[in-house]
Protein backbone atom coordinates (compact mmCIF):
# COMPACT_ATOMS: atom_id res chain seq x y z
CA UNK A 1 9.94 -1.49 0.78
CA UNK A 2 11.67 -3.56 3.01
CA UNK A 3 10.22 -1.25 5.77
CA UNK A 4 7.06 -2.14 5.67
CA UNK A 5 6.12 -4.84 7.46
CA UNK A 6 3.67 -7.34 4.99
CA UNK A 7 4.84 -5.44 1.86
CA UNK A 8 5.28 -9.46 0.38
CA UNK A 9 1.72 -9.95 0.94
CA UNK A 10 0.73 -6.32 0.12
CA UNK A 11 2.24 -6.52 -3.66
CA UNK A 12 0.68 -10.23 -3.90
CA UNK A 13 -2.73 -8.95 -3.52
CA UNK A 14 -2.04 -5.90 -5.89
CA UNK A 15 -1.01 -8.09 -8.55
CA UNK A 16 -4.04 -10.65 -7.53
CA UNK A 17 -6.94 -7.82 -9.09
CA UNK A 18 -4.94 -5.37 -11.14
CA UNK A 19 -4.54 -5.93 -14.92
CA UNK A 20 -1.21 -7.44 -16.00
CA UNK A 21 0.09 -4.23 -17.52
CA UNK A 22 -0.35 -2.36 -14.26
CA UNK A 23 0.61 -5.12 -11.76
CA UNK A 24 4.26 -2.54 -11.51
CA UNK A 25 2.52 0.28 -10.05
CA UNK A 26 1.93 -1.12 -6.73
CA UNK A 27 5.37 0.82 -5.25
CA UNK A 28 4.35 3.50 -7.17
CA UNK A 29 1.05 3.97 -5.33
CA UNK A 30 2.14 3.14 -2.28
CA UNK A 31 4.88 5.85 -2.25
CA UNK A 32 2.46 8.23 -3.52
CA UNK A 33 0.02 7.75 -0.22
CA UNK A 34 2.73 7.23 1.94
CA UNK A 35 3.77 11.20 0.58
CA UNK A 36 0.73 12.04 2.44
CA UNK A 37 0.45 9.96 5.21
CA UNK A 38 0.64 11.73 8.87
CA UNK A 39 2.22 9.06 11.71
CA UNK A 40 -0.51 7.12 14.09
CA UNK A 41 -3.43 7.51 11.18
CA UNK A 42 -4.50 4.74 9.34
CA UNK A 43 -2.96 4.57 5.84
CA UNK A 44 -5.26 3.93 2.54
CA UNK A 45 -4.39 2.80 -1.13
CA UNK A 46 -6.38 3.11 -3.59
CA UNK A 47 -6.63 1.11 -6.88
CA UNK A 48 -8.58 2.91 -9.53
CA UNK A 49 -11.09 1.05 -10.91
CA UNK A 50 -9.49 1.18 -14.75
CA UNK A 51 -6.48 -0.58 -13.56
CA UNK A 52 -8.14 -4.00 -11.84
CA UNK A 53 -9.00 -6.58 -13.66
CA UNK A 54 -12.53 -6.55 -12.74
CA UNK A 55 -13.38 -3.15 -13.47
CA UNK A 56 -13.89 -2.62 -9.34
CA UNK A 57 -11.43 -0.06 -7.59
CA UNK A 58 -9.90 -1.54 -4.04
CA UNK A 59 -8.75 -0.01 -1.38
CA UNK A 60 -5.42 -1.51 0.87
CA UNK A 61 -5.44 -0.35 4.05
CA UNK A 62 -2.32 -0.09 6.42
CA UNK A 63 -1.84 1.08 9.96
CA UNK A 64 0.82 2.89 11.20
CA UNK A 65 2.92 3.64 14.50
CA UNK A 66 5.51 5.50 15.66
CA UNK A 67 8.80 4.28 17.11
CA UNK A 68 9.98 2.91 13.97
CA UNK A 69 13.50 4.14 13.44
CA UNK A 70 16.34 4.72 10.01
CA UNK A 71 14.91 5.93 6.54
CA UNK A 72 11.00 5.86 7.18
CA UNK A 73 11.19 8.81 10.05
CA UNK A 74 10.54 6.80 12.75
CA UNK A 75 7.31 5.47 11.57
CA UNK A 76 5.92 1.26 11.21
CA UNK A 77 3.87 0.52 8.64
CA UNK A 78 1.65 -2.82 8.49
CA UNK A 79 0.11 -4.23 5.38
CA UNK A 80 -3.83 -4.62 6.83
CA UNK A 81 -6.18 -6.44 4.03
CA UNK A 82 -7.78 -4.93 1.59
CA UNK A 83 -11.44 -4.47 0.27
């Protein structure tokens, strides 16, 4: 994930509200939206509720941008905040 630019602080939140037992999935997720994810749209994760540790689903957002180059197509991604 070394591509994406605030990953560090991306996984730090993730593990911040999700149970302990689920505190791994955050690549997981974020390779599933990423699947998905068309260049120059705003990218969004979200955290079922079952797996935070408040019983409250959150959403990460990220924006991305072209002109990015090597494995991730030519796309940037930046780790936003998340709600």
């Amino acid at each position: 994930m070394d591509n994406i630019i605030g990953y560090d602080d991306y996984e730090k939140d993730f593990r911040r509200v999700a149970l302990p037992e689920y505190r791994w999935l955050a690549e997981d997720i974020l390779l599933q939206a990423l699947e998905n994810c068309e260049p120059q749209e705003s990218l969004e994760v979200h955290m079922p509720d079952y797996i935070s540790n408040d019983g409250c689903g959150y959403t990460f957002q990220f924006q991305t941008q072209t002109g990015g180059s090597g494995e991730n197509g030519g796309v940037l991604i930046f780790y936003m905040d998340f709600y």
